[in-house]
C-alpha atoms as a PDB file:
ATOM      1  CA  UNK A   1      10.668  -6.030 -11.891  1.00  0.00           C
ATOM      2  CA  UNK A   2      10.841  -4.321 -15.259  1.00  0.00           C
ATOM      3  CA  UNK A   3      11.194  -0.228 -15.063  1.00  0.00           C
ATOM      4  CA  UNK A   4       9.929   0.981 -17.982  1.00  0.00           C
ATOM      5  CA  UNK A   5       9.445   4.749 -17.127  1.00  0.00           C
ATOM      6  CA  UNK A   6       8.003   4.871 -20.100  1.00  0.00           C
ATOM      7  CA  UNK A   7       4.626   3.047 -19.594  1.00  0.00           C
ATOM      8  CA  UNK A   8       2.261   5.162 -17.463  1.00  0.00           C
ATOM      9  CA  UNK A   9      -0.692   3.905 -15.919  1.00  0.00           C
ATOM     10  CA  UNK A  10      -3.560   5.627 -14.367  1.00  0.00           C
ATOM     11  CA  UNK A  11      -4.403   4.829 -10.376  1.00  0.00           C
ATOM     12  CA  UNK A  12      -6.321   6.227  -7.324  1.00  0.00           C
ATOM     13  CA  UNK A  13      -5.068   4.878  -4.308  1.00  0.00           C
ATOM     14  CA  UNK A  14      -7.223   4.180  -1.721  1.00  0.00           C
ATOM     15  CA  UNK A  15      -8.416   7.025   0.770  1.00  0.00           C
ATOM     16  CA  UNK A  16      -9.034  10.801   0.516  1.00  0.00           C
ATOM     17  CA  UNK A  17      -6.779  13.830  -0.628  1.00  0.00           C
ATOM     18  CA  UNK A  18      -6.996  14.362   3.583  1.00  0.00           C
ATOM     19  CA  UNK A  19      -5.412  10.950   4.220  1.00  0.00           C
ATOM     20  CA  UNK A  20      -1.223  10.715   3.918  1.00  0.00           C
ATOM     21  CA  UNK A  21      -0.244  10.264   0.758  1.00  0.00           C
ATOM     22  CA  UNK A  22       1.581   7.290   0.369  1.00  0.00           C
ATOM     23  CA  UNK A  23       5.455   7.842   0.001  1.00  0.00           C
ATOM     24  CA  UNK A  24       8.591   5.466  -0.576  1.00  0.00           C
ATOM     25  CA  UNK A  25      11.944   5.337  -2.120  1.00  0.00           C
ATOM     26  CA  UNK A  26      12.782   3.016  -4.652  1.00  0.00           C
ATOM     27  CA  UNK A  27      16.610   3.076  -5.837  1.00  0.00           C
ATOM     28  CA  UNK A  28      17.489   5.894  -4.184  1.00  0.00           C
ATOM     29  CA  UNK A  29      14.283   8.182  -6.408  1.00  0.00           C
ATOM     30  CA  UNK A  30      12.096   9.495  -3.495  1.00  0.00           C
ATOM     31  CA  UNK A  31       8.052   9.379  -4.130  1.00  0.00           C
ATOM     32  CA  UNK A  32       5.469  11.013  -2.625  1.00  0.00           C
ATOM     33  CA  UNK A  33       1.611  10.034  -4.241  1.00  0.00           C
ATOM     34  CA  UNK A  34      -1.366  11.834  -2.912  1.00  0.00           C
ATOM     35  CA  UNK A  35      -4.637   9.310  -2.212  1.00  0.00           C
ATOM     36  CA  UNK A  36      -7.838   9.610  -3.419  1.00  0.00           C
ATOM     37  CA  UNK A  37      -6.572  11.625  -6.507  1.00  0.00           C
ATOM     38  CA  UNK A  38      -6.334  10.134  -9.933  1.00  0.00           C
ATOM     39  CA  UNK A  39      -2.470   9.820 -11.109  1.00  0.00           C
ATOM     40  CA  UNK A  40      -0.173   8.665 -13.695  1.00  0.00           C
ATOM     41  CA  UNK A  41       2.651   6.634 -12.505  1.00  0.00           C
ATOM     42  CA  UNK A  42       5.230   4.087 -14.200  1.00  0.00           C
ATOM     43  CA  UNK A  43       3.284   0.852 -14.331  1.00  0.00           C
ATOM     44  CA  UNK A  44       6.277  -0.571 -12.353  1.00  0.00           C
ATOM     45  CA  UNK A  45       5.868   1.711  -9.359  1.00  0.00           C
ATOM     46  CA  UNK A  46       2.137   1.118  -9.656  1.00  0.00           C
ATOM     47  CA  UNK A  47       2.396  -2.503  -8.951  1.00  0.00           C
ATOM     48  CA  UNK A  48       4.804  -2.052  -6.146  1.00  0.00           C
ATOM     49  CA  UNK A  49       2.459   0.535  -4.511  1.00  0.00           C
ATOM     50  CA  UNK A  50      -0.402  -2.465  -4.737  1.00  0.00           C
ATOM     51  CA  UNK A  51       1.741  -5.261  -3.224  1.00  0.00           C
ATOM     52  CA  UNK A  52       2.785  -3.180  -0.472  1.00  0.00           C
ATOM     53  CA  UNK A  53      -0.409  -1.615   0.602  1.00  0.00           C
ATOM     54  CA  UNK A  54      -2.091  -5.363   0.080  1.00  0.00           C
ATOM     55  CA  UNK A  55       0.950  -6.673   2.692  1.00  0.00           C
ATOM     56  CA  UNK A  56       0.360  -3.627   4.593  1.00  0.00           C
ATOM     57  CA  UNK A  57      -3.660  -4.905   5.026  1.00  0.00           C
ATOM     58  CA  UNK A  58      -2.911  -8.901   5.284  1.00  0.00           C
ATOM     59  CA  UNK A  59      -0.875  -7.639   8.277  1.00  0.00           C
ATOM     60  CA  UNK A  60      -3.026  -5.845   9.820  1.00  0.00           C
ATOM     61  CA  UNK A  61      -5.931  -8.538   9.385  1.00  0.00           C
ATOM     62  CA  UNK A  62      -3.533 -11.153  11.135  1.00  0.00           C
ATOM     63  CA  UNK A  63      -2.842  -8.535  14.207  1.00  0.00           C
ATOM     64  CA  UNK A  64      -6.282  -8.208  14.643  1.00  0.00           C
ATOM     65  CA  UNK A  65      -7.103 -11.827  14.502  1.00  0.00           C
ATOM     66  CA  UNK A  66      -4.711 -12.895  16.993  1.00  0.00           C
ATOM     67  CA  UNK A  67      -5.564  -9.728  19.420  1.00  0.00           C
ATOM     68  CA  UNK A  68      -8.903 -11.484  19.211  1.00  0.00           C
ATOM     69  CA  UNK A  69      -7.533 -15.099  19.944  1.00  0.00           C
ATOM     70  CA  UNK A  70      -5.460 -13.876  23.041  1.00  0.00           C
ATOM     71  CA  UNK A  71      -8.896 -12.296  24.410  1.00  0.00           C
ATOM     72  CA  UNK A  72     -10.521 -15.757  24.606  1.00  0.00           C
ATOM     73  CA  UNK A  73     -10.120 -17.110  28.054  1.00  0.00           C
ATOM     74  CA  UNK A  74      -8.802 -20.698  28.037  1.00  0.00           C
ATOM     75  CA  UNK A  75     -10.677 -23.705  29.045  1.00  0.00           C
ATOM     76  CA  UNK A  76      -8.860 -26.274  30.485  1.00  0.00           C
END
């Protein structure tokens, strides 16, 4: 992963200002980035933001499939 502080990119993460804002640390810089709200952010902080909230969603889809699988009564 390239960190070119330099190259700024525009986002809105998904939500409202109400919602947490979404908040990591990445080599030991701490970041805290409101949702709903446009923002500039390094491009390489952007792209980490939208793999984790996509992992962060896959998971959640799987949870709730398999919560629905274990509901199914078994027919033997």
């Amino acid at each position: 992963m390239e960190k070119d502080l330099n190259c700024l990119t525009e986002t809105v993460l998904a939500g409202s200002p109400a919602d947490r804002p979404w908040e990591g640390c990445i080599n030991s810089v701490n970041y805290r980035v409101p949702r709903g709200v446009k923002v500039s952010l390094p491009r390489f902080l952007a792209e980490h933001i939208e793999r984790t909230e996509a992992e962060k969603r896959t998971a959640e889809e799987n949870a709730a499939r398999l919560a629905s699988k274990s509901r199914t009564p078994i027919i033997i």
